[in-house]
N, C-alpha and C. Protein backbone atom coordinates (compact mmCIF):
# COMPACT_ATOMS: atom_id res chain seq x y z
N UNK A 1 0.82 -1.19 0.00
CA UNK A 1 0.00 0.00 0.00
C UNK A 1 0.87 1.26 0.00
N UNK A 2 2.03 1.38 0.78
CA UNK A 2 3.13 2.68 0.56
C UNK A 2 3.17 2.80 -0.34
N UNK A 3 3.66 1.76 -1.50
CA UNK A 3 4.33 1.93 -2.95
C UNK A 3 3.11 2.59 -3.57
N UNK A 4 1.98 1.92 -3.46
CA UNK A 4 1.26 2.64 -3.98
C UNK A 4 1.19 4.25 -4.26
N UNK A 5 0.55 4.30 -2.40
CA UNK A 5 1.15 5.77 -2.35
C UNK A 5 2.13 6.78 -2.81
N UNK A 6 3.24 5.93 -2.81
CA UNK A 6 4.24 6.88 -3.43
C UNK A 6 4.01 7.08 -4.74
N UNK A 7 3.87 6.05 -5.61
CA UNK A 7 3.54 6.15 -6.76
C UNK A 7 2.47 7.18 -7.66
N UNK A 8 1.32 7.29 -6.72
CA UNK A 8 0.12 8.23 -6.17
C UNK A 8 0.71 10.09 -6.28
N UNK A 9 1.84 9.75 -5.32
CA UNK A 9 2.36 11.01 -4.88
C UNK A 9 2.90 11.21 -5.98
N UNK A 10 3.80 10.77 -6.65
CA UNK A 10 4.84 11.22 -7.69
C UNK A 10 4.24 11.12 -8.97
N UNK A 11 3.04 11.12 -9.14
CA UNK A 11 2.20 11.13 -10.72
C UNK A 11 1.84 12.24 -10.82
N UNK A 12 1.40 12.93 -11.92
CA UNK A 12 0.33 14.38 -11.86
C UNK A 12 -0.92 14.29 -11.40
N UNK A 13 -1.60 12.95 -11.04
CA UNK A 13 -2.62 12.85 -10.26
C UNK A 13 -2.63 13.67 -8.80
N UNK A 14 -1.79 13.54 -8.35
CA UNK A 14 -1.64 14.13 -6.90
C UNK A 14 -2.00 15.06 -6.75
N UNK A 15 -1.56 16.12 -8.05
CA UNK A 15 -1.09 17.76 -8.27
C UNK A 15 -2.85 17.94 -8.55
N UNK A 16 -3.37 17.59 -9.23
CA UNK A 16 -4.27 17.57 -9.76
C UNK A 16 -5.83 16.85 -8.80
N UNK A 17 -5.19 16.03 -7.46
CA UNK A 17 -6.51 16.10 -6.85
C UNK A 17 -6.29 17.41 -5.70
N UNK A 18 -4.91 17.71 -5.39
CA UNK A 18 -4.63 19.07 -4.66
C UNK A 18 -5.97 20.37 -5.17
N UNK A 19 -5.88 20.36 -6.50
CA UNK A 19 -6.20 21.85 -7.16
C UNK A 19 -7.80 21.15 -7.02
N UNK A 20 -8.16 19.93 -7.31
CA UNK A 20 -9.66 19.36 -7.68
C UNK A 20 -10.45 19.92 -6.10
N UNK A 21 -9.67 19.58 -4.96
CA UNK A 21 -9.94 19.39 -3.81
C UNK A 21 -9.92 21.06 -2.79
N UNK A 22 -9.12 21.74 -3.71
CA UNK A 22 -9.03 23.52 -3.64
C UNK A 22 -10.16 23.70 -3.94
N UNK A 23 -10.35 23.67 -5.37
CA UNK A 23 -11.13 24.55 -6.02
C UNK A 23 -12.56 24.29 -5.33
N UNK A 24 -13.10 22.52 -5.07
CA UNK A 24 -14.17 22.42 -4.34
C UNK A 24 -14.11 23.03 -3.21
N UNK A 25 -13.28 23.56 -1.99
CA UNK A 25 -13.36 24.25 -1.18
C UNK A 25 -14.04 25.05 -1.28
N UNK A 26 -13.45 25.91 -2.02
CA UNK A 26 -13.61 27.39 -2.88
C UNK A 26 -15.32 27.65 -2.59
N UNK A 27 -15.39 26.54 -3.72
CA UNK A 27 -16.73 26.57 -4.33
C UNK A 27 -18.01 26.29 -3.15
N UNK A 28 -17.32 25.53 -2.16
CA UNK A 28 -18.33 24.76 -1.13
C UNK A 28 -18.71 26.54 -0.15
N UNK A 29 -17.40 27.08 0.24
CA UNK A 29 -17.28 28.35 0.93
C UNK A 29 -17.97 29.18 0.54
N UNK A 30 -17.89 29.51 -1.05
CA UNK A 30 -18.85 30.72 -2.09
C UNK A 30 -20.39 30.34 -2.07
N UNK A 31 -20.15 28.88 -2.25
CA UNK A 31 -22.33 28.34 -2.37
C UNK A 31 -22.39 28.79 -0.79
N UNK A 32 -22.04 28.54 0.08
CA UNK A 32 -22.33 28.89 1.33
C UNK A 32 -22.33 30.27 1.70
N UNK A 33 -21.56 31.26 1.13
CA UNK A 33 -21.49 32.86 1.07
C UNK A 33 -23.35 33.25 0.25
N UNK A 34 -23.13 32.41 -0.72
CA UNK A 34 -24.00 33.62 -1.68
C UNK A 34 -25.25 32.76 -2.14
N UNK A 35 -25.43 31.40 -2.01
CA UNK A 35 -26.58 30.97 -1.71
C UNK A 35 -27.12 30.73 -0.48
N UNK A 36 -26.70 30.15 0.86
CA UNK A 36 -26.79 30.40 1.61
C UNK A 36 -26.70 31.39 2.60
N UNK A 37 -26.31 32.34 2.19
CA UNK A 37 -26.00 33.83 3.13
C UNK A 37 -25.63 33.72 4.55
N UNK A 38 -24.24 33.00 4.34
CA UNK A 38 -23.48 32.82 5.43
C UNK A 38 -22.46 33.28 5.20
N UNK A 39 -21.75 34.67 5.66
CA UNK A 39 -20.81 35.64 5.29
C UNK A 39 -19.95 35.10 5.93
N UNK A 40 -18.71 35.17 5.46
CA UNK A 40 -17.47 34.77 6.14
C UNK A 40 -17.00 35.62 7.29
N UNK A 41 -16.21 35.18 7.62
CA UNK A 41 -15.50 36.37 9.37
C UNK A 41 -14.03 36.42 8.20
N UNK A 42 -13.25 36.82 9.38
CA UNK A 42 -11.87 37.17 9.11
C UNK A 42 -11.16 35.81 9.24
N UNK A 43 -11.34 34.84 9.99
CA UNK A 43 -10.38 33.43 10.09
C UNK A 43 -11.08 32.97 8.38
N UNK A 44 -11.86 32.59 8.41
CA UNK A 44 -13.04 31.73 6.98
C UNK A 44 -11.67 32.25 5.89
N UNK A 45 -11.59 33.89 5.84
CA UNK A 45 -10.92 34.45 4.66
C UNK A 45 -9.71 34.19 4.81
N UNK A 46 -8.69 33.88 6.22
CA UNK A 46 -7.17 33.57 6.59
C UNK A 46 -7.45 32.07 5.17
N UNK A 47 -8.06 31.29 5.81
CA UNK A 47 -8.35 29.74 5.01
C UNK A 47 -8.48 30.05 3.70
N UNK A 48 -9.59 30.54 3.59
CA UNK A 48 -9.58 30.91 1.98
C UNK A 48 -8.04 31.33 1.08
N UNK A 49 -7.42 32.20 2.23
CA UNK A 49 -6.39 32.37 1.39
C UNK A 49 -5.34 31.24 1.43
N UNK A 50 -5.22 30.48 2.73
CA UNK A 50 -4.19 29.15 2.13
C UNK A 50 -4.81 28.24 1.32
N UNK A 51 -6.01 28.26 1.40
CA UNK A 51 -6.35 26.92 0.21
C UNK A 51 -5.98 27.19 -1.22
N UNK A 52 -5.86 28.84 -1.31
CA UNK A 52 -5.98 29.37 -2.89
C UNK A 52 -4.20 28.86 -2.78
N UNK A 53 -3.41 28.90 -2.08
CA UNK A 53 -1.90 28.93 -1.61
C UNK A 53 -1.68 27.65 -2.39
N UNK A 54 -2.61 26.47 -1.77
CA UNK A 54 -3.00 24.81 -2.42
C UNK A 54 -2.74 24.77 -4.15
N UNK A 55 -3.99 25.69 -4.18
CA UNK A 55 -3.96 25.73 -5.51
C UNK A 55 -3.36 26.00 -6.88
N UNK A 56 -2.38 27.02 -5.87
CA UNK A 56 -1.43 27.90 -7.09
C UNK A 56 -0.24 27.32 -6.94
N UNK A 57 0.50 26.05 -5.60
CA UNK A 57 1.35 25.28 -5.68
C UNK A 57 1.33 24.36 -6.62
N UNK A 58 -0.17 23.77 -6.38
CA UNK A 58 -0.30 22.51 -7.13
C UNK A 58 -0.15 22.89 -8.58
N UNK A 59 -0.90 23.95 -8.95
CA UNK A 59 -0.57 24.27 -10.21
C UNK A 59 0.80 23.91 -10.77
N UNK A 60 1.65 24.79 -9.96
CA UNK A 60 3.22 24.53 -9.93
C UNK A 60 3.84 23.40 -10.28
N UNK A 61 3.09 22.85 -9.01
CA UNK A 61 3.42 21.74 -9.20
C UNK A 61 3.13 20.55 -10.18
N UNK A 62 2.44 20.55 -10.74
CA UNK A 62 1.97 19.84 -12.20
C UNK A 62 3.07 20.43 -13.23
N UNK A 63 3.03 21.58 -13.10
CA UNK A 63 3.43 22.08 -14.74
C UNK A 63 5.19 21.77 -14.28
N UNK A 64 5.82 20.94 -13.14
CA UNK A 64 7.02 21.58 -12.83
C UNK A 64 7.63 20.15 -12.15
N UNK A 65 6.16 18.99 -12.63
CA UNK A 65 6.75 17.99 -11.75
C UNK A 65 7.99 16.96 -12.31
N UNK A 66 8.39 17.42 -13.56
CA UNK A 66 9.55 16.53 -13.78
C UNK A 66 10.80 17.25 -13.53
N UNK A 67 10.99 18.48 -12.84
CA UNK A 67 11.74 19.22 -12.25
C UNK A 67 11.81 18.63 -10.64
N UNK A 68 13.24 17.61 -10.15
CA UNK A 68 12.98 17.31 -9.09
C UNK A 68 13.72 18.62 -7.89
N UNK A 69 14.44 19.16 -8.15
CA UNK A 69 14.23 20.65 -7.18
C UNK A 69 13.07 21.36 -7.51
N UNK A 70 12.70 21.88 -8.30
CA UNK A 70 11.47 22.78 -8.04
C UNK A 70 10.23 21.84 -7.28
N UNK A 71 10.36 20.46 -7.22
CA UNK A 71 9.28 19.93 -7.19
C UNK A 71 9.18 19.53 -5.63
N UNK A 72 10.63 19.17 -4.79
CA UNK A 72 11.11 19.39 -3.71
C UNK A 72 10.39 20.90 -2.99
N UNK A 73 11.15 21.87 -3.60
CA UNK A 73 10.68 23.10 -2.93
C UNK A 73 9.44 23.19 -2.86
N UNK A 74 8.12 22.91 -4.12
CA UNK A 74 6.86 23.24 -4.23
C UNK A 74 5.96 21.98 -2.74
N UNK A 75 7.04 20.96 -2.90
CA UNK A 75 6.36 19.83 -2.16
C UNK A 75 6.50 20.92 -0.32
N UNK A 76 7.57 21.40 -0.64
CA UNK A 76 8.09 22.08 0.89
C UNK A 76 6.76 23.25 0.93
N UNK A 77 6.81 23.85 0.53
CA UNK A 77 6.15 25.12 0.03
C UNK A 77 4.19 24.43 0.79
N UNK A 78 3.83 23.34 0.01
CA UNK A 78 2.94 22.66 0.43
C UNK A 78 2.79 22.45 2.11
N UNK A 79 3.81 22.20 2.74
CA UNK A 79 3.67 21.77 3.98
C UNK A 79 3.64 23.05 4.37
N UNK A 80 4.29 23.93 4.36
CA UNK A 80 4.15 25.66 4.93
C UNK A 80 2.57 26.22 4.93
N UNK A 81 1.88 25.76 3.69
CA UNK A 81 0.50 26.27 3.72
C UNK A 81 -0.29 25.25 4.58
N UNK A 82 0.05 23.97 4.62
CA UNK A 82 -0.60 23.30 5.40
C UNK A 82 -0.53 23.66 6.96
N UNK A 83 0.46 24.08 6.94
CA UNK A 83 0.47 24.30 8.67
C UNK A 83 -0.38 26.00 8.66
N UNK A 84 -0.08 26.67 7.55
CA UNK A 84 -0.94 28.00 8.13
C UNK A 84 -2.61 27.53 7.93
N UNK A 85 -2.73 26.44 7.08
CA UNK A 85 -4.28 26.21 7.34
C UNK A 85 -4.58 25.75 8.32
N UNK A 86 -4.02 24.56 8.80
CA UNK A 86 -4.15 24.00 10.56
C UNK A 86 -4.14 25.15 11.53
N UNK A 87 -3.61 25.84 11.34
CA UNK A 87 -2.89 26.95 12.26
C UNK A 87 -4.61 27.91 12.46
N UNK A 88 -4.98 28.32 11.23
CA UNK A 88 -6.22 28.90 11.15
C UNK A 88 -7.52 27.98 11.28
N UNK A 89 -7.76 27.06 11.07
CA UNK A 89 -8.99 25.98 11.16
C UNK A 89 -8.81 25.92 12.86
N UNK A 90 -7.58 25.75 13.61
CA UNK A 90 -7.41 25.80 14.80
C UNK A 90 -8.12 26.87 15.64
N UNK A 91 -7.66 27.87 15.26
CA UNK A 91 -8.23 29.02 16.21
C UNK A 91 -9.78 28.87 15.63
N UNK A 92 -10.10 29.13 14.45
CA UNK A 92 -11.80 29.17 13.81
C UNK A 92 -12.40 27.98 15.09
N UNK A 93 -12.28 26.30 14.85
CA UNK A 93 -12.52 25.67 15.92
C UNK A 93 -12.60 26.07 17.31
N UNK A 94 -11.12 26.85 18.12
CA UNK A 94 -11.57 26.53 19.34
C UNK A 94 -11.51 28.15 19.80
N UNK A 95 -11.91 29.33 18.86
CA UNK A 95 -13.03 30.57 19.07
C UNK A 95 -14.49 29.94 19.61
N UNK A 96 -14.92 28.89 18.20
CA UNK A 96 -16.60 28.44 18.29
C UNK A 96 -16.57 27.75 19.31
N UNK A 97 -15.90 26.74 19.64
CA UNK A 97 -16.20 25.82 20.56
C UNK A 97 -15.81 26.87 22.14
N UNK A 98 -15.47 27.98 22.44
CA UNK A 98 -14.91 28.65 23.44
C UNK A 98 -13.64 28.24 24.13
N UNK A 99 -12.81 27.31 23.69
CA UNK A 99 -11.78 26.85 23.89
C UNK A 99 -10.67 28.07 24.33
N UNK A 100 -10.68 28.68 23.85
CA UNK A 100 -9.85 30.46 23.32
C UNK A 100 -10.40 31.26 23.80
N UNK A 101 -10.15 32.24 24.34
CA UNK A 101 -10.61 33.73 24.71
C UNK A 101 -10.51 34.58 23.36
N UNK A 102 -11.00 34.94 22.57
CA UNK A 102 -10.80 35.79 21.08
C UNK A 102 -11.99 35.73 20.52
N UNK A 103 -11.72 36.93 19.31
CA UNK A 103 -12.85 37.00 18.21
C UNK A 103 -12.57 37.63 17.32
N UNK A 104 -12.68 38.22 16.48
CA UNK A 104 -12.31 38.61 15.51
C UNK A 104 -13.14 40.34 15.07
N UNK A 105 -11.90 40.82 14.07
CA UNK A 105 -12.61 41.99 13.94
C UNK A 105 -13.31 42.35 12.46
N UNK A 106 -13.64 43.27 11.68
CA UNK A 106 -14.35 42.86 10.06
C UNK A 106 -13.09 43.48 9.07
N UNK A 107 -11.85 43.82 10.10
CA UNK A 107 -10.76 44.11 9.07
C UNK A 107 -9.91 43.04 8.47
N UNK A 108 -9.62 42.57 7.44
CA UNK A 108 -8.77 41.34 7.02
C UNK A 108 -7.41 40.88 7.55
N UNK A 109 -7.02 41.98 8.14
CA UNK A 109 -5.59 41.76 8.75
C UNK A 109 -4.66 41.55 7.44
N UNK A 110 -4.91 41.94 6.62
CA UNK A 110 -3.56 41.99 5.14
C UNK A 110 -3.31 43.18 5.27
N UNK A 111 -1.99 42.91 4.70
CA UNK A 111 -1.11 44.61 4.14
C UNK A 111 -1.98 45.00 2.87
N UNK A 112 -0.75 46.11 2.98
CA UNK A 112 -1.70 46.46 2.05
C UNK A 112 -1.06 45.96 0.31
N UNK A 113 0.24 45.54 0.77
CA UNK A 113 0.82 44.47 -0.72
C UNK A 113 0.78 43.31 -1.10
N UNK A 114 -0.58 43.11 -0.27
CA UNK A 114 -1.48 41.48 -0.23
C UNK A 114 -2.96 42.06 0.19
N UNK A 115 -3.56 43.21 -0.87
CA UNK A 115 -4.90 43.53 0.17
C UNK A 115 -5.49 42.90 -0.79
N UNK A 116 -6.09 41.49 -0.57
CA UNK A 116 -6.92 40.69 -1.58
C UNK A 116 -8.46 40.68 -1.35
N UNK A 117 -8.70 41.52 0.18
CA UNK A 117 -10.03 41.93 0.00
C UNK A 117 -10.23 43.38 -0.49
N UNK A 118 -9.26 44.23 -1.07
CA UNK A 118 -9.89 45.07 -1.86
C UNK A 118 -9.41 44.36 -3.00
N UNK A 119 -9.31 44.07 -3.66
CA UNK A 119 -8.46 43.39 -4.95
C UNK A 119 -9.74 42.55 -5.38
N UNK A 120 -10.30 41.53 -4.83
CA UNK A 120 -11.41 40.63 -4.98
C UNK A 120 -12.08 40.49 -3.42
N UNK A 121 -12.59 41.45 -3.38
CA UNK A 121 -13.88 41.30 -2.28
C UNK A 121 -15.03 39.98 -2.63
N UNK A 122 -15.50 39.73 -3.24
CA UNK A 122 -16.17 39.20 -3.64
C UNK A 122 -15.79 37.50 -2.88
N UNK A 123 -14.58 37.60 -3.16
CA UNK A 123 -14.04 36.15 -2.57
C UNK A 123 -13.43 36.28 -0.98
N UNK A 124 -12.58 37.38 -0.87
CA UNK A 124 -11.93 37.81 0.27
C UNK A 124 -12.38 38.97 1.33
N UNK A 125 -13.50 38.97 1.33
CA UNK A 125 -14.17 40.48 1.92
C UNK A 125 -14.53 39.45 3.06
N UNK A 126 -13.99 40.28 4.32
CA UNK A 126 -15.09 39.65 5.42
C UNK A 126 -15.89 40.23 5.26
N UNK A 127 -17.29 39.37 6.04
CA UNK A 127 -18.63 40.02 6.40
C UNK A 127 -18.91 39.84 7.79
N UNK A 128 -18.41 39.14 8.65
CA UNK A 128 -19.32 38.80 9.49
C UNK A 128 -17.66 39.10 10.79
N UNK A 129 -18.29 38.74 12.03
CA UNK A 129 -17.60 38.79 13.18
C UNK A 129 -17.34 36.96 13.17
N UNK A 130 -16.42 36.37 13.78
CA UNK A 130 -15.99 35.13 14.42
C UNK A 130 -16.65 34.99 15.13
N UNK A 131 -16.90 33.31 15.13
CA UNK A 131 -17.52 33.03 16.99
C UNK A 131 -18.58 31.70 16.48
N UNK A 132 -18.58 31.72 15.44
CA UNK A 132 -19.72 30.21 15.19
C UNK A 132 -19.34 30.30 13.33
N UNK A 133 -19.50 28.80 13.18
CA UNK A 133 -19.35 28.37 11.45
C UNK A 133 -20.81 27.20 11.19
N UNK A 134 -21.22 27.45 10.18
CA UNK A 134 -22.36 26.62 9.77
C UNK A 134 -21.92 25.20 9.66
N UNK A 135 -22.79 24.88 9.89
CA UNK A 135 -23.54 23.00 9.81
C UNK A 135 -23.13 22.83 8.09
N UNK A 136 -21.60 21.63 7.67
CA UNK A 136 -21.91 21.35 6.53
C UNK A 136 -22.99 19.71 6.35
N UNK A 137 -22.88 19.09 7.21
CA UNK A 137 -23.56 17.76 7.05
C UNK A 137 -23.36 16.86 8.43
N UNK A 138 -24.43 16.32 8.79
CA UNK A 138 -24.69 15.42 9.74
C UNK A 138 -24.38 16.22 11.31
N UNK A 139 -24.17 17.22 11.34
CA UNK A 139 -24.28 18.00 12.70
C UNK A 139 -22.45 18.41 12.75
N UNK A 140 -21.94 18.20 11.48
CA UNK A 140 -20.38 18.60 11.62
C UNK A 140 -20.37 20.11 11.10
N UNK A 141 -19.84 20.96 11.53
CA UNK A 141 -19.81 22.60 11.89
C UNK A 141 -18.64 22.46 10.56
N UNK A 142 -18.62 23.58 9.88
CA UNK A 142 -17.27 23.94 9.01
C UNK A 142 -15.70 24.01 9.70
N UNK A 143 -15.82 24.76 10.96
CA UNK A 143 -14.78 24.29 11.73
C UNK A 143 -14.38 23.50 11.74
N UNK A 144 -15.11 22.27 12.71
CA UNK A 144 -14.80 20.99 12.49
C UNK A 144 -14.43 20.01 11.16
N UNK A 145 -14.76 20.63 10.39
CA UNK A 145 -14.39 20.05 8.53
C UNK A 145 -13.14 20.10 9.05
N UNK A 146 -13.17 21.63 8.52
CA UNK A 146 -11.69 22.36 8.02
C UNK A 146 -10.47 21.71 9.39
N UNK A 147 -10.97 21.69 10.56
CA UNK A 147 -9.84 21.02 11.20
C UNK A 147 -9.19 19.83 11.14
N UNK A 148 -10.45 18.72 10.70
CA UNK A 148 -10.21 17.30 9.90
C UNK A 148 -9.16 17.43 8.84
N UNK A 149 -9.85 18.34 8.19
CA UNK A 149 -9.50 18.33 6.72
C UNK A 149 -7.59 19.18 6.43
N UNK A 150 -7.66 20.05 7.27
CA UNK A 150 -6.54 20.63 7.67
C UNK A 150 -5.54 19.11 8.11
N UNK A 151 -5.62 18.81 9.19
CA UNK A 151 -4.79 17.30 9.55
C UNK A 151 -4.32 16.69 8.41
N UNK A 152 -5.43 16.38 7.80
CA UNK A 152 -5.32 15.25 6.58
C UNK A 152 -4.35 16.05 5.38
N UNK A 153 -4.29 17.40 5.29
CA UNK A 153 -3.74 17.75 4.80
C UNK A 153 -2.09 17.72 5.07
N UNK A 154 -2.20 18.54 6.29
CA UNK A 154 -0.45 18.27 6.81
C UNK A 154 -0.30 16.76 6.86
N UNK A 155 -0.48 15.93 6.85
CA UNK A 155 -0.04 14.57 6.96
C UNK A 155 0.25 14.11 5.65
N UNK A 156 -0.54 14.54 4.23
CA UNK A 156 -0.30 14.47 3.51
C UNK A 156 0.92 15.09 2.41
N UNK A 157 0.94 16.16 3.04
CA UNK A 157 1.94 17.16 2.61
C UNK A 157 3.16 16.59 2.97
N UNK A 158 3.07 16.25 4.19
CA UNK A 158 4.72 15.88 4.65
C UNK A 158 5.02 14.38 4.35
N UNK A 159 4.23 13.38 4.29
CA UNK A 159 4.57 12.42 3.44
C UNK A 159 5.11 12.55 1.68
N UNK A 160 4.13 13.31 1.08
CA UNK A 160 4.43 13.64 -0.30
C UNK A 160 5.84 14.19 -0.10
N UNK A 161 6.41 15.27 0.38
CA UNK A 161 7.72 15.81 0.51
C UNK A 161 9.04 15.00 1.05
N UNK A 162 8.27 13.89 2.05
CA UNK A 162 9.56 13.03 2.26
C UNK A 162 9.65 12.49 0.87
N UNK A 163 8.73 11.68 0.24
CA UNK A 163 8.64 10.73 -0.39
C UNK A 163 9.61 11.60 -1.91
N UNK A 164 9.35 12.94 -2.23
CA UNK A 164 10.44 13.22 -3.17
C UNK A 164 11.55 13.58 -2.75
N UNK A 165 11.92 13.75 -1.28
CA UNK A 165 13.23 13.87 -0.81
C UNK A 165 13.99 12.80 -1.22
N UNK A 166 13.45 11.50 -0.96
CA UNK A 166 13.46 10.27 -0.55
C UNK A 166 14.05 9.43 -2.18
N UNK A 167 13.19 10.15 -3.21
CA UNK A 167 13.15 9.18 -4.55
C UNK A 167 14.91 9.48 -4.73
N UNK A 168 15.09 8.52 -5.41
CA UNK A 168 16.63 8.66 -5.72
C UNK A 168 16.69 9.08 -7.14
């Protein structure tokens, strides 16, 4: 089953369920913004921006994977966004759950040579204050996704990156 995996890892499949598995984010976050009218806070948009991070590696990483340094660095590069998504799904989680003393304010916290909620509001605009995330299915909160889903990510990331450290 490793070999598999590795094999998994080192194909353009990988690169390509990275961006498949972004972009549904994306999309799951926006139907929930603008059909459901559940405005994002300021953590929702931190996430939003590492998943897009996902996306524009993986890109990279497809168009770059028979490059084994660039593909090293992009694999590295991967684990860096994974930990700032854990890092953010973390606090989003234990704000809602009251775990944390915090909340959030309706400013994005970007500079202004990364202001991607004036740039594309539409995707990056907070709306709302922190402190609760909607129900995606069976009584599991978006928090709780994104913290699953965050894990599964760093675990994945850092396997994929040994595994091209690793190829000879």
């Amino acid at each position: 089953m490793l070999d598999s995996l590795q094999r998994f890892v080192r194909s353009y499949w990988y690169w390509l369920a990275i961006i498949a598995t972004g972009l549904a984010m994306e999309a799951v976050a926006l139907y929930f913004q603008y059909a459901l009218g559940y405005g994002p806070c300021v953590l929702c948009i931190h996430v939003r921006i590492w998943v897009m991070a996902f996306i524009i590696l993986a890109t990279l990483g497809l168009l770059l994977r028979n490059s084994r340094p660039a593909i090293i660095s992009i694999s590295g590069l991967t684990v860096i966004a994974a930990l700032g998504l854990a890092e953010r799904s973390w606090m989003t989680f234990a704000i809602e759950r009251n775990l944390i003393e915090g909340s959030c304010t309706m400013g994005s916290g970007l500079p202004d040579w990364f202001a991607l909620d004036r740039w594309f509001p539409a995707v990056f605009e907070p709306w709302e204050l922190c402190g609760w995330t909607p129900e995606l299915l069976f009584g599991i909160t978006m928090a709780e996704g994104l913290l699953v889903f965050s894990a599964i990510a760093l675990c994945s990331t850092i396997f994929a990156t040994y595994t091209f450290i690793r190829k000879a």
